[in-house]
N, C-alpha and C. Protein backbone atom coordinates (compact mmCIF):
# COMPACT_ATOMS: atom_id res chain seq x y z
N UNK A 1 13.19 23.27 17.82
CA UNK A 1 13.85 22.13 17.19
C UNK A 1 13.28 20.80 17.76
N UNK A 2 13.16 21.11 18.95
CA UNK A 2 12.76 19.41 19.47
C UNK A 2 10.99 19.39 19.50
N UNK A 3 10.77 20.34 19.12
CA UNK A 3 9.45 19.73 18.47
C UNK A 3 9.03 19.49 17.21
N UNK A 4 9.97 19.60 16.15
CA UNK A 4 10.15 19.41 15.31
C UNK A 4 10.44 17.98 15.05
N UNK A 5 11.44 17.47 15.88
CA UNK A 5 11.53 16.41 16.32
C UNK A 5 10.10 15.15 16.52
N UNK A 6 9.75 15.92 17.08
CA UNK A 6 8.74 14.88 17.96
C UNK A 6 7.34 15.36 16.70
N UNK A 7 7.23 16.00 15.72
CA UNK A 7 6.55 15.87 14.93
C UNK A 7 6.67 14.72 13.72
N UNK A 8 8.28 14.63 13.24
CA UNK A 8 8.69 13.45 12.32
C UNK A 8 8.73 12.89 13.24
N UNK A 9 8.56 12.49 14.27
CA UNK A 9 8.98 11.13 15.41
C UNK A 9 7.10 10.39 15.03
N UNK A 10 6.44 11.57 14.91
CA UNK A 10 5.25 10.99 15.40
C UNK A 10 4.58 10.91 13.85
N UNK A 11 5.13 11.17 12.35
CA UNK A 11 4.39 11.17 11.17
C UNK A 11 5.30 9.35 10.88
N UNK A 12 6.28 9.37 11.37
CA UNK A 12 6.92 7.94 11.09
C UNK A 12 6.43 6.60 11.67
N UNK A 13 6.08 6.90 13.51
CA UNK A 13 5.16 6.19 13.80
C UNK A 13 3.75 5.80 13.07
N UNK A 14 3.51 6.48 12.69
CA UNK A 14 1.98 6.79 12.03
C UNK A 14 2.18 6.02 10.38
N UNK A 15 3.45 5.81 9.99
CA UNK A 15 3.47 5.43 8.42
C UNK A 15 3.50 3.92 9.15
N UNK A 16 4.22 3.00 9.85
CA UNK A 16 4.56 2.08 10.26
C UNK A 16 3.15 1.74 10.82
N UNK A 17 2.15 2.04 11.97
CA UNK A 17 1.04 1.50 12.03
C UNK A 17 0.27 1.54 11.04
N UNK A 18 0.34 1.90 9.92
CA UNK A 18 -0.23 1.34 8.84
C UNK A 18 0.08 0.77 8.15
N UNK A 19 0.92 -0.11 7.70
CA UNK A 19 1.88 -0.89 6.94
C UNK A 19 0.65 -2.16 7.09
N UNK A 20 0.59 -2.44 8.42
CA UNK A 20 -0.44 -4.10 8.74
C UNK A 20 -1.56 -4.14 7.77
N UNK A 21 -2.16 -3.01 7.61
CA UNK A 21 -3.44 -2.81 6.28
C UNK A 21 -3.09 -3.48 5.17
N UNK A 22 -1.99 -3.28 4.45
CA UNK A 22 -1.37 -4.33 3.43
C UNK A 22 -1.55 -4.97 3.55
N UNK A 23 -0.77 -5.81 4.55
CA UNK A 23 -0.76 -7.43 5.07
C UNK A 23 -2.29 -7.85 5.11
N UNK A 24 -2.92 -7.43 5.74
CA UNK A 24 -4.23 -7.96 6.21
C UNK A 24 -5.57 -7.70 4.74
N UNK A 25 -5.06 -7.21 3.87
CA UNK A 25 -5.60 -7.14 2.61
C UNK A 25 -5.24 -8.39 1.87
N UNK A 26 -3.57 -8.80 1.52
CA UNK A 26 -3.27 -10.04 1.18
C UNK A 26 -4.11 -11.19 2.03
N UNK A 27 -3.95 -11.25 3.31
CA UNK A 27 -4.43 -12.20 3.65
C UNK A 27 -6.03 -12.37 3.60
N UNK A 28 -6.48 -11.56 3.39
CA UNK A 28 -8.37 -11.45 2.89
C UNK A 28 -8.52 -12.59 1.64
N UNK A 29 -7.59 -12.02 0.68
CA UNK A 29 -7.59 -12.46 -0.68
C UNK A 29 -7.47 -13.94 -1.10
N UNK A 30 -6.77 -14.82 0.10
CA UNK A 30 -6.45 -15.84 0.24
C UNK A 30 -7.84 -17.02 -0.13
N UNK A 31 -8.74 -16.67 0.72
CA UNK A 31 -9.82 -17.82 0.47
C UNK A 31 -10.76 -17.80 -0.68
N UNK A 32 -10.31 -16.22 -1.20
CA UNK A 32 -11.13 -16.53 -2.87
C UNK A 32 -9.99 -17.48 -3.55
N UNK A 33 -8.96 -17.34 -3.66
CA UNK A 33 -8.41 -18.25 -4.14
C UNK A 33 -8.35 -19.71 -4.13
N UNK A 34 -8.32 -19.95 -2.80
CA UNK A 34 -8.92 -21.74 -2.65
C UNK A 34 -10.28 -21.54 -3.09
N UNK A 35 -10.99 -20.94 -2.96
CA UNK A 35 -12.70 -21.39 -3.62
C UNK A 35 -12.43 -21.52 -4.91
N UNK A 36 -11.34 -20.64 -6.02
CA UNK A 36 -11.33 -20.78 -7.70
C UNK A 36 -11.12 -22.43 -7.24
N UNK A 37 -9.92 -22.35 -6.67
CA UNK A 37 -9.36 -24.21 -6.87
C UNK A 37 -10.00 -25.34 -6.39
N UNK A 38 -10.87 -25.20 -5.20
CA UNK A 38 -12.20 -26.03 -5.58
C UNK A 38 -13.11 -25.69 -6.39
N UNK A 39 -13.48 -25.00 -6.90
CA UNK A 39 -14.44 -24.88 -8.06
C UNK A 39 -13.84 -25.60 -9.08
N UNK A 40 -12.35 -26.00 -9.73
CA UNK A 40 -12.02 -26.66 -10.46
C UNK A 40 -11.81 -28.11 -10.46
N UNK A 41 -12.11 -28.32 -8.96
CA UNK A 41 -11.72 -29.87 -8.72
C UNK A 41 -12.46 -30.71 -9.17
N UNK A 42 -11.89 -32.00 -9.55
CA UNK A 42 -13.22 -32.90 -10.15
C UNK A 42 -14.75 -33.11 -9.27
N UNK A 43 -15.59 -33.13 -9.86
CA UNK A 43 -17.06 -33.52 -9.12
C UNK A 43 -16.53 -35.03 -8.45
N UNK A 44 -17.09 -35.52 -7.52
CA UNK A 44 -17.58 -36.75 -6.98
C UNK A 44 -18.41 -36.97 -7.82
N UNK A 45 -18.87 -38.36 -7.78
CA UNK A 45 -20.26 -39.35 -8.40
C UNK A 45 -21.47 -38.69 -7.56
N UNK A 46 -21.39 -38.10 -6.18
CA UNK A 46 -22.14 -37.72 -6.02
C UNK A 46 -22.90 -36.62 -5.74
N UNK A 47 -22.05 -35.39 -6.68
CA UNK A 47 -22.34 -34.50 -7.07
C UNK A 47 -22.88 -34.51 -8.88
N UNK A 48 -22.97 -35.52 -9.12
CA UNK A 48 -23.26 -36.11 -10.65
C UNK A 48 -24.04 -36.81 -10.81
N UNK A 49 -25.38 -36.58 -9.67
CA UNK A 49 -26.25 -37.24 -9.32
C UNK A 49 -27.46 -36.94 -10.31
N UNK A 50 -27.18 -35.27 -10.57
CA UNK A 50 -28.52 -35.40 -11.61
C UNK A 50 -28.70 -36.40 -12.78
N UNK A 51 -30.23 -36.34 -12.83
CA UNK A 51 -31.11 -37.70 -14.02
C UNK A 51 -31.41 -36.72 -14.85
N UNK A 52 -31.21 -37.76 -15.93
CA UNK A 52 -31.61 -37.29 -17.34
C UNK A 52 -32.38 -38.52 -17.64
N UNK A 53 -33.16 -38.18 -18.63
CA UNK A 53 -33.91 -39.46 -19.52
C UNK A 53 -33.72 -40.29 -20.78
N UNK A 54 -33.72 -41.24 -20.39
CA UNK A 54 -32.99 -42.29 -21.98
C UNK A 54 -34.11 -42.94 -22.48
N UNK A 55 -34.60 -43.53 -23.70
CA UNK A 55 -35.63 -44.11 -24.20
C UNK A 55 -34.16 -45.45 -24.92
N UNK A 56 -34.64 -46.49 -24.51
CA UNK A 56 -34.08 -48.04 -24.87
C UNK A 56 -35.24 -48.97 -24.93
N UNK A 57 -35.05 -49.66 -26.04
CA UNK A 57 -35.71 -50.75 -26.66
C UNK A 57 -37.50 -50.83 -26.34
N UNK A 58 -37.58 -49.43 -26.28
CA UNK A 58 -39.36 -48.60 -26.03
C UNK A 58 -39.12 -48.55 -24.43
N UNK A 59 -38.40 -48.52 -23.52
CA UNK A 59 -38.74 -47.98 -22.31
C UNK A 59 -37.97 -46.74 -22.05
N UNK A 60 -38.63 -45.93 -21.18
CA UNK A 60 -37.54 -44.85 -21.03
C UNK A 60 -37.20 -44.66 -19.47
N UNK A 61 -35.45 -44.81 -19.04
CA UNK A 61 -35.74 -44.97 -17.94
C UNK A 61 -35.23 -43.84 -17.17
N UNK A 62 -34.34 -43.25 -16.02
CA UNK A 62 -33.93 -42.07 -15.44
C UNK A 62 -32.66 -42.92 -15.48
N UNK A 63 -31.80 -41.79 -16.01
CA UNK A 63 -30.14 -42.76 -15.92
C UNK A 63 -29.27 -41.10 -14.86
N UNK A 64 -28.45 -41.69 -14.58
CA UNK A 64 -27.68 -40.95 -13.05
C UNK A 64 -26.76 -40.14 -14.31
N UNK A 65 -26.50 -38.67 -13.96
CA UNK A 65 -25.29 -37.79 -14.50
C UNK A 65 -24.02 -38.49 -15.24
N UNK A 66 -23.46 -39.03 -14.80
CA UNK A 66 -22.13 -39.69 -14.68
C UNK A 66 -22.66 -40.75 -15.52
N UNK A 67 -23.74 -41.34 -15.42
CA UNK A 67 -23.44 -42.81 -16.24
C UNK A 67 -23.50 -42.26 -18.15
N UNK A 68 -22.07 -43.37 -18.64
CA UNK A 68 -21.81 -42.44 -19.98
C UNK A 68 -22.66 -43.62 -21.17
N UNK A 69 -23.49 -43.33 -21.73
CA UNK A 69 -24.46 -44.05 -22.96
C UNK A 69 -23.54 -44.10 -24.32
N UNK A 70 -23.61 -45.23 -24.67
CA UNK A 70 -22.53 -45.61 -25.54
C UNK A 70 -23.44 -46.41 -26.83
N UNK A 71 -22.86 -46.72 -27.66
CA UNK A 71 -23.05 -47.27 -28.62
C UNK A 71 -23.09 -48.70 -28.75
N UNK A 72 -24.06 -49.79 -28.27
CA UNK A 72 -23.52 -51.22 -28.13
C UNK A 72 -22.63 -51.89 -28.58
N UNK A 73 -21.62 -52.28 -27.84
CA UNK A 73 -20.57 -53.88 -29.09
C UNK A 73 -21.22 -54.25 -29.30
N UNK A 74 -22.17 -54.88 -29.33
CA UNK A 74 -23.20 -55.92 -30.20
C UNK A 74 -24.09 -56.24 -30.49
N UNK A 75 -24.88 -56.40 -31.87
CA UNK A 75 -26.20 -55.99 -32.62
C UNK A 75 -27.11 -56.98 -31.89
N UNK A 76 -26.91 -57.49 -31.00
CA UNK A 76 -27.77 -58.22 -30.00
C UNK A 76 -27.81 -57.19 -28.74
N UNK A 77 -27.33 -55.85 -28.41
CA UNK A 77 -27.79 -55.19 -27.46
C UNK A 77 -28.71 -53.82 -28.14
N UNK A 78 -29.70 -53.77 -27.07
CA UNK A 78 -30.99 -52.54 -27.32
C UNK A 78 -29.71 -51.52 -26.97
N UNK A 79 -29.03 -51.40 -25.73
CA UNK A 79 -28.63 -50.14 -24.93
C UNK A 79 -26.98 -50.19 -24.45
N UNK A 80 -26.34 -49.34 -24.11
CA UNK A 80 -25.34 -49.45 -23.25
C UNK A 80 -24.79 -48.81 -22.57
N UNK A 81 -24.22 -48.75 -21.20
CA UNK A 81 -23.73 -47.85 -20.57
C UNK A 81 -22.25 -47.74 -20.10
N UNK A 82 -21.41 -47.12 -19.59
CA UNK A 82 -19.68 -47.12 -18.99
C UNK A 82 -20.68 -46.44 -17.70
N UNK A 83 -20.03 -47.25 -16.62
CA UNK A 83 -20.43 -46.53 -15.13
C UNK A 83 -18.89 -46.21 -14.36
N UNK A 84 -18.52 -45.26 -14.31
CA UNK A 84 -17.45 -44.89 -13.12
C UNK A 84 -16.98 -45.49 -11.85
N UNK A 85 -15.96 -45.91 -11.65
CA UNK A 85 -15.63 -46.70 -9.99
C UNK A 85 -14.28 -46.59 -9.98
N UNK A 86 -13.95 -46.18 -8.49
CA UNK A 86 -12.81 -46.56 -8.22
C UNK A 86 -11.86 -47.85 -8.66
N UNK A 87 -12.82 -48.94 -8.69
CA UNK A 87 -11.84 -49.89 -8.98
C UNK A 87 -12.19 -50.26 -10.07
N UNK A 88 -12.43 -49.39 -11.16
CA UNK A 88 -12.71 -49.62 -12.42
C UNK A 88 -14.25 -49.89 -12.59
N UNK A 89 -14.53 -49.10 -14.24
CA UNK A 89 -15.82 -48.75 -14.78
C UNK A 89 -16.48 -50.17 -14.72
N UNK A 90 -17.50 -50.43 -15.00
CA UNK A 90 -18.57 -51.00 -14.61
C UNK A 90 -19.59 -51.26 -16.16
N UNK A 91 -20.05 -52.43 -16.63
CA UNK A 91 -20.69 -52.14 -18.19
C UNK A 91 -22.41 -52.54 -17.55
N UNK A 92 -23.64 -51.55 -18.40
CA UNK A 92 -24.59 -51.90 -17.99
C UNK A 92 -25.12 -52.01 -19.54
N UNK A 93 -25.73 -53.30 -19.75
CA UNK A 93 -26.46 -53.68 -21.02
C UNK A 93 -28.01 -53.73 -21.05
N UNK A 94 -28.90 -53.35 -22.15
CA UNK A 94 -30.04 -53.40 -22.16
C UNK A 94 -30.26 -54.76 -23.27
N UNK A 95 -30.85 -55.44 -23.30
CA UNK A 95 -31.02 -56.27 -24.31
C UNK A 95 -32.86 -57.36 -24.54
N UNK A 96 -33.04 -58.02 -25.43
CA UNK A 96 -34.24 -58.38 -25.47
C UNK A 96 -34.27 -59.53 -26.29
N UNK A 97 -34.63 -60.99 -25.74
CA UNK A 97 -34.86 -61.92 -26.47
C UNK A 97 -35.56 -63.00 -26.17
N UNK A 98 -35.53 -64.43 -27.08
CA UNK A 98 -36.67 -65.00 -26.28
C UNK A 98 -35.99 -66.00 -26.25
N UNK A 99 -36.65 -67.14 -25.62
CA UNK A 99 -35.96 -68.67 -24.87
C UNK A 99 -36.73 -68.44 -23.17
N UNK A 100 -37.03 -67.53 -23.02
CA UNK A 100 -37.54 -67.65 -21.16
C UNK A 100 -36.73 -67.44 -20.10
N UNK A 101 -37.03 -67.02 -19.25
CA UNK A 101 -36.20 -65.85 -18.34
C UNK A 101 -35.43 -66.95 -17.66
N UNK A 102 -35.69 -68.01 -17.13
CA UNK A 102 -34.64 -68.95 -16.53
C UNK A 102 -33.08 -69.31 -17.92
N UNK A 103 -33.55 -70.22 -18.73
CA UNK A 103 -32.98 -70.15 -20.03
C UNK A 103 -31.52 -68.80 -19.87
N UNK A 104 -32.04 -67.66 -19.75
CA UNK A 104 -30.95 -66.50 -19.99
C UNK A 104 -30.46 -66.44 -18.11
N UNK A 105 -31.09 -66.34 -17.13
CA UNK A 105 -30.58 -66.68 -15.87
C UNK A 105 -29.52 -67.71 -16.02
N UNK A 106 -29.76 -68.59 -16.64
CA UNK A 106 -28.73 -69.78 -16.78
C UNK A 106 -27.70 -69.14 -17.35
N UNK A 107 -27.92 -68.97 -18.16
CA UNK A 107 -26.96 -67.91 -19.50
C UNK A 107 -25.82 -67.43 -18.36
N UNK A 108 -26.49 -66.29 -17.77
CA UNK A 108 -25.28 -65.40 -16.57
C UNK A 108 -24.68 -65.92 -15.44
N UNK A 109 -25.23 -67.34 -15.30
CA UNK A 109 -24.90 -67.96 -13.74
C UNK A 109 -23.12 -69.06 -14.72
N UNK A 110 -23.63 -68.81 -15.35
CA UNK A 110 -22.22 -69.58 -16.19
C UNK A 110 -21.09 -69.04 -16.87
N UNK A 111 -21.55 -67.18 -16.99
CA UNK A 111 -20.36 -66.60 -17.00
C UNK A 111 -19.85 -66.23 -15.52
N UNK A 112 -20.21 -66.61 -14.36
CA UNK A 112 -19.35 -66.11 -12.92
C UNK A 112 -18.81 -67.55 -12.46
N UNK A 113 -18.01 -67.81 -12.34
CA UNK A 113 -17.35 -68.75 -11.74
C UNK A 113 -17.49 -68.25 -10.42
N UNK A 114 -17.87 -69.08 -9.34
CA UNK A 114 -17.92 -68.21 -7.71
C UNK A 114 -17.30 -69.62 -7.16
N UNK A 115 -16.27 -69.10 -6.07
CA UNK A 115 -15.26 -69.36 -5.35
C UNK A 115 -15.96 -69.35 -4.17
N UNK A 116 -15.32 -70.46 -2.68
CA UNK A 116 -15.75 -70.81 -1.74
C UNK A 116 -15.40 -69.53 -0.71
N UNK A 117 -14.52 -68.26 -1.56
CA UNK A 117 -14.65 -66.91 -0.56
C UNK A 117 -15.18 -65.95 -1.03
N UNK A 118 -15.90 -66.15 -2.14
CA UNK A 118 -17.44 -65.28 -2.57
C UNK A 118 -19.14 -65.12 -2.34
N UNK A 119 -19.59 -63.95 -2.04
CA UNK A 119 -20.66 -64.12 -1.52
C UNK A 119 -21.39 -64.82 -2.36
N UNK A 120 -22.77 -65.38 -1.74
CA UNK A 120 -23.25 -66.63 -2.35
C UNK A 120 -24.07 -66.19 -3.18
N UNK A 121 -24.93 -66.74 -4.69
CA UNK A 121 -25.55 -65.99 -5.72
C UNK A 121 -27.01 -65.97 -4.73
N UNK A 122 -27.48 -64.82 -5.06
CA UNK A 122 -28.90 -64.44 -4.37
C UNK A 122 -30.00 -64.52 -5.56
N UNK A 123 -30.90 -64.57 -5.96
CA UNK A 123 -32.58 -64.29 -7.09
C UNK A 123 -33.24 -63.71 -5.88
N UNK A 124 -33.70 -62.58 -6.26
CA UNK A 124 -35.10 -61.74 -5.42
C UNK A 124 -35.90 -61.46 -6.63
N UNK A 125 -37.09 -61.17 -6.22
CA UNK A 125 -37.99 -60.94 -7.38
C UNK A 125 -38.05 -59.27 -7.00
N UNK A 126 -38.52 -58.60 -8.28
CA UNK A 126 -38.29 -56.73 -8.52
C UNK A 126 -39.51 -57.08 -8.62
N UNK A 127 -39.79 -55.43 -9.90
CA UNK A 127 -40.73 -54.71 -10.51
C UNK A 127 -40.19 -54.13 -11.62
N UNK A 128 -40.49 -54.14 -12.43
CA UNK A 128 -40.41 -53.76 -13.90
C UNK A 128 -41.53 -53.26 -14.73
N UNK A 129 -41.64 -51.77 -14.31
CA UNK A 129 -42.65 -51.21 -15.26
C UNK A 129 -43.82 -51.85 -15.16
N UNK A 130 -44.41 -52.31 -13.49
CA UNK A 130 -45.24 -52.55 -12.91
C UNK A 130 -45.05 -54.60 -13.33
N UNK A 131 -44.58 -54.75 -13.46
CA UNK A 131 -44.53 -56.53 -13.73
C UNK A 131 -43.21 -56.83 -12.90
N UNK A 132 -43.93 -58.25 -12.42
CA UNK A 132 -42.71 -59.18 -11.69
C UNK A 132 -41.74 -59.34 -12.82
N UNK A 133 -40.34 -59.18 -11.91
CA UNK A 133 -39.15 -59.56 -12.86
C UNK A 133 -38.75 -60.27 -11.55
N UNK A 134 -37.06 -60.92 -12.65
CA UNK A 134 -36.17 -61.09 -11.29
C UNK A 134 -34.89 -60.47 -11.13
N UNK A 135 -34.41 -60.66 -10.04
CA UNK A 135 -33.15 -59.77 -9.94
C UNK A 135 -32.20 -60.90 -9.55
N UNK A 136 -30.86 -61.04 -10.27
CA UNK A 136 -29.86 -62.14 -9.65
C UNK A 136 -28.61 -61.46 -9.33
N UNK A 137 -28.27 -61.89 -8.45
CA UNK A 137 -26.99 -61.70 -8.17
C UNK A 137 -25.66 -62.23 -7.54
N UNK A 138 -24.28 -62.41 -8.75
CA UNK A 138 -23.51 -63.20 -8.53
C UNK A 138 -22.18 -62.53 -8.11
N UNK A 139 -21.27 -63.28 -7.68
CA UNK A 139 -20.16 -62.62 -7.33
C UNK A 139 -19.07 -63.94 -7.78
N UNK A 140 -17.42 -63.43 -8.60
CA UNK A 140 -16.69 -64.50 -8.77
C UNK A 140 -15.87 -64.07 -9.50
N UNK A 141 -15.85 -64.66 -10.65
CA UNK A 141 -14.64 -64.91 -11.51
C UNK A 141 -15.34 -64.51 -13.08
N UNK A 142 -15.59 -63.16 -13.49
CA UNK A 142 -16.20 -63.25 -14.59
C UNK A 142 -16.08 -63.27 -16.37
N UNK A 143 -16.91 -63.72 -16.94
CA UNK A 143 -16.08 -64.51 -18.50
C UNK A 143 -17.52 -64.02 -19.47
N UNK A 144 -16.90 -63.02 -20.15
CA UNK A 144 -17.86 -61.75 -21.04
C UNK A 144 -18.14 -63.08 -22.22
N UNK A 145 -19.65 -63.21 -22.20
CA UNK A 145 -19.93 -64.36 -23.55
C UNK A 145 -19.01 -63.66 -24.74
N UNK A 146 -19.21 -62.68 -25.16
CA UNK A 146 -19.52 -62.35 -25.70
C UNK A 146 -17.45 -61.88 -26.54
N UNK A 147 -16.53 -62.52 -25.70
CA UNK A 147 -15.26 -62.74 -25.80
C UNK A 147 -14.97 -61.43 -25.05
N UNK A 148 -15.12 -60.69 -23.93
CA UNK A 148 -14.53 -59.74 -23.66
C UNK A 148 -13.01 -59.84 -22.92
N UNK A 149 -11.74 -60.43 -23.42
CA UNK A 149 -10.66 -60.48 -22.87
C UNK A 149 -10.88 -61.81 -22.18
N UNK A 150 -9.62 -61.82 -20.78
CA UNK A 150 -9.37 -62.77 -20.22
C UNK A 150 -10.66 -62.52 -18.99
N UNK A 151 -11.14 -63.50 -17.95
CA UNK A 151 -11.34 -63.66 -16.99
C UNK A 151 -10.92 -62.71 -15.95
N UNK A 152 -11.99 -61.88 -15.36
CA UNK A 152 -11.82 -61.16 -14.89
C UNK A 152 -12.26 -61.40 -13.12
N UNK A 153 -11.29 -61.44 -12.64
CA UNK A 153 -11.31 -61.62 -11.00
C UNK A 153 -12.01 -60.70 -9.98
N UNK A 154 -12.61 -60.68 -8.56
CA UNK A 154 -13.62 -59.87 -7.98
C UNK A 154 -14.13 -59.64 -8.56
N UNK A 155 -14.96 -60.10 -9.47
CA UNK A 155 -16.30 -59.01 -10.41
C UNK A 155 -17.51 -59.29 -9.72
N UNK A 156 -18.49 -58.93 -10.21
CA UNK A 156 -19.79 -59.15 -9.62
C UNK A 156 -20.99 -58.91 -10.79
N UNK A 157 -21.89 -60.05 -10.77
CA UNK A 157 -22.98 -59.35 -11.61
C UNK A 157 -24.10 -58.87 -11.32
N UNK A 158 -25.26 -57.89 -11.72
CA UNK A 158 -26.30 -57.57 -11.31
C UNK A 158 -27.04 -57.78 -12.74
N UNK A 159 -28.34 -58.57 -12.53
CA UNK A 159 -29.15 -58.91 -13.89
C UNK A 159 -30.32 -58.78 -13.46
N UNK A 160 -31.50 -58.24 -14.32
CA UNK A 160 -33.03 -58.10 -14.40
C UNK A 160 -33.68 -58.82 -15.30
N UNK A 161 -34.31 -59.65 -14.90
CA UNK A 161 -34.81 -60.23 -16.19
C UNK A 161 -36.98 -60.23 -16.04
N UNK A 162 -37.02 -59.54 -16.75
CA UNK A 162 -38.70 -59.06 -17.25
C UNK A 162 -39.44 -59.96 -18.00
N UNK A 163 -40.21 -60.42 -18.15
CA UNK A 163 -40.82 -61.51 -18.70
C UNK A 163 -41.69 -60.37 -19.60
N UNK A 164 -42.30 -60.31 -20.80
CA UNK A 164 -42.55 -59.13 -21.19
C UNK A 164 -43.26 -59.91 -22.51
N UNK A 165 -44.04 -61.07 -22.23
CA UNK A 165 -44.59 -62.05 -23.92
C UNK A 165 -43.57 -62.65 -24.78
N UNK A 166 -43.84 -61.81 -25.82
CA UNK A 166 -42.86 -62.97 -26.44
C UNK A 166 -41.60 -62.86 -27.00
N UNK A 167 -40.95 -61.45 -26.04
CA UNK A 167 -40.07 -61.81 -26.12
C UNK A 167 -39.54 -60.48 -24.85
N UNK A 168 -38.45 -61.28 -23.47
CA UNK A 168 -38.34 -60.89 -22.55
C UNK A 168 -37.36 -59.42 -22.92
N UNK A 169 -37.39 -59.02 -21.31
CA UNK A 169 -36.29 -57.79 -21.71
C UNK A 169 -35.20 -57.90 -20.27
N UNK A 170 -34.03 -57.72 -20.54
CA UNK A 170 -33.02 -58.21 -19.54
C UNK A 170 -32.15 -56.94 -19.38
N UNK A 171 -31.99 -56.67 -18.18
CA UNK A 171 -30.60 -55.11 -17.92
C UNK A 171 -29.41 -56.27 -17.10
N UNK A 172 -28.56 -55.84 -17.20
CA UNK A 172 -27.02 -56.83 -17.09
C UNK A 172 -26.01 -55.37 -16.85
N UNK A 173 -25.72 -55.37 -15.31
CA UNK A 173 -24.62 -54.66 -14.87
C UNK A 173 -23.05 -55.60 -14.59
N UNK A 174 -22.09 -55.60 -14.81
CA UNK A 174 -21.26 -56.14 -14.73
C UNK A 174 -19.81 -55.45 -14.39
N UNK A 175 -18.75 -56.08 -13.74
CA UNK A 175 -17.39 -54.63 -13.82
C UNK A 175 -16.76 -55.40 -12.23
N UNK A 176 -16.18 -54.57 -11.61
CA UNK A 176 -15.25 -54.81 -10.24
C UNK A 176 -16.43 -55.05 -9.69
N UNK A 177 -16.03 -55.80 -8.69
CA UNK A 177 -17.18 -56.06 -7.50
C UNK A 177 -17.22 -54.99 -6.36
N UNK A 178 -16.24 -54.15 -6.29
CA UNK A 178 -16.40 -52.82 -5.62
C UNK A 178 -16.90 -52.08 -6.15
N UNK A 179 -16.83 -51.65 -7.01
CA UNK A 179 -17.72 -50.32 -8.41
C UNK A 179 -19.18 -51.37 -8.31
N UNK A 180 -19.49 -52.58 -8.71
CA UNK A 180 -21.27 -53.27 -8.34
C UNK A 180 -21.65 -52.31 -7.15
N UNK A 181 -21.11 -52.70 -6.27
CA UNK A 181 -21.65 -52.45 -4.65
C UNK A 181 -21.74 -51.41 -4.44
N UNK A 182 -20.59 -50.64 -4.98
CA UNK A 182 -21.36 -48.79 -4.42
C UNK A 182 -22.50 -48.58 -5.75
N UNK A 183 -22.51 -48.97 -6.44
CA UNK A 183 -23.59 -48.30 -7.75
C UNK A 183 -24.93 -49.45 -7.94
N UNK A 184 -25.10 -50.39 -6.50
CA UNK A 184 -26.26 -51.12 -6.93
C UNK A 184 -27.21 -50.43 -6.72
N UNK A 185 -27.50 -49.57 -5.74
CA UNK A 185 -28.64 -49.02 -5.74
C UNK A 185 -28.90 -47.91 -6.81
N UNK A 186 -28.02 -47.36 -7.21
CA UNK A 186 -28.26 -46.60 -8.65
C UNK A 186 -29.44 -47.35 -9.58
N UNK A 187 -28.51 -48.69 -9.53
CA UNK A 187 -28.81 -49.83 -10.36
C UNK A 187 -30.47 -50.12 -10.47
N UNK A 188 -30.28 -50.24 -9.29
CA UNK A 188 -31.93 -50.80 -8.74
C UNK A 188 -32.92 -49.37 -9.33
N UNK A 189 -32.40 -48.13 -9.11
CA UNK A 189 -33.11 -47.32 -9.07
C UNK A 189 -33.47 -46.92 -10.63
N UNK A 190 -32.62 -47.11 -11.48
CA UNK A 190 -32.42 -47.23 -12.62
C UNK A 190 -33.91 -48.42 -13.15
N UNK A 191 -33.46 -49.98 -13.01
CA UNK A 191 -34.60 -50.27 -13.18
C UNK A 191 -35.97 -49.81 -12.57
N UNK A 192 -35.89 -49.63 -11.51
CA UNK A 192 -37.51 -48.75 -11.16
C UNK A 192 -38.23 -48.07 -11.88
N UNK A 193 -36.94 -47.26 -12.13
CA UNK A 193 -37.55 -46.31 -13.25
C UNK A 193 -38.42 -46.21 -14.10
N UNK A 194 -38.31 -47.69 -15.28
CA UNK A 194 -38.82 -48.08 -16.38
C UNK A 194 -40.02 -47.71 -16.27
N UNK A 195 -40.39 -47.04 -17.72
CA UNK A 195 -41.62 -46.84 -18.30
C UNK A 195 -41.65 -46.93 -19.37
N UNK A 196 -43.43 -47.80 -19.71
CA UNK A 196 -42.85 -48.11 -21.66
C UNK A 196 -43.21 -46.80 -22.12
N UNK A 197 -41.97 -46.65 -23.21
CA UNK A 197 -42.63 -45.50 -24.06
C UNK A 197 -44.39 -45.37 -24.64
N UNK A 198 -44.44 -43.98 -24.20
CA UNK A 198 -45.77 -43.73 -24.64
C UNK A 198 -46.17 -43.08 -25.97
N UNK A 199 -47.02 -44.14 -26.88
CA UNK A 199 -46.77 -44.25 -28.60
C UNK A 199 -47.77 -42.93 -29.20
């Protein structure tokens, strides 16, 4: 009898040290599950880094994942883009006309109103599809020619202007002055890009 005993004493022990196998199976299962739910999380901008190629007003340049190509507001723009930012999207215009690259510099230095706690407007000279351009840049109070709403506060502009005969070619980034600053070098890299289409 009492080994009988000590045989169910010892098949019961034996069901109970295995019970933890369960447990430790659930808990395996656990980190495929957080990997589905990052796999669903939104991308960063800079996981949306891949380039694709755009052809505008005969150049074709490398535009970033994320930046979204739109349809111009107005039959005076070649191109257009929506750029992503935290503190709101960002507009990048392609456009082409003549009067002379100061002439349209003037043009953009008069939609930024800049305030005595804004950084100060900078001109550097680029490259554009192997030609001197210039690059300006303002920071202020900005006012869309073109009637876009009210006056828009912290903005910032980024402009290219290409001298290109007879009649120039200009890229115009505009939006929050936080969304400019993380996406200027996009920006820059964007114009680099340029190449005239090959006919």
């Amino acid at each position: 009898m009492k080994r009988n005993h000590w045989i169910l004493a010892t098949l019961i022990l034996a069901g109970c040290a295995e019970q933890p196998k369960t447990l430790d199976t659930r808990v395996a299962k656990a980190p495929a599950l957080e990997s589905e739910t990052a796999k669903s999380a939104p991308k960063s901008p800079a996981e949306k880094s891949e380039l694709r190629d755009t052809t505008v007003g005969g150049f074709t340049f490398k535009v970033p994942g994320d930046w979204d190509e739109k349809p111009p507001k107005s039959e005076f723009l070649l191109g257009e883009f929506t750029i992503p930012g935290e503190a709101g999207p960002a507009r990048l215009t392609l456009s082409s006309a003549r009067g002379g690259i100061e002439a349209n510099l003037d043009r953009w230095r008069g939609q930024i109103q800049t305030g005595p706690k804004d950084t100060p407007a900078s001109k550097t000279e680029i490259q554009f599809d192997g030609r001197d351009a210039t690059l300006i840049e303002l920071t202020g109070t900005y006012s869309d020619m073109f009637g876009g709403g009210a006056p828009n506060k912290n903005s910032k502009l980024l402009g290219v202007a290409a001298a290109l005969g007879e009649a120039d070619f200009f890229v115009k980034m505009t939006g929050p002055a936080e969304t400019i600053t993380a996406r200027r070098d996009e920006f820059l890299k964007f114009v680099a890009s340029a190449r005239r289409e090959k006919k």
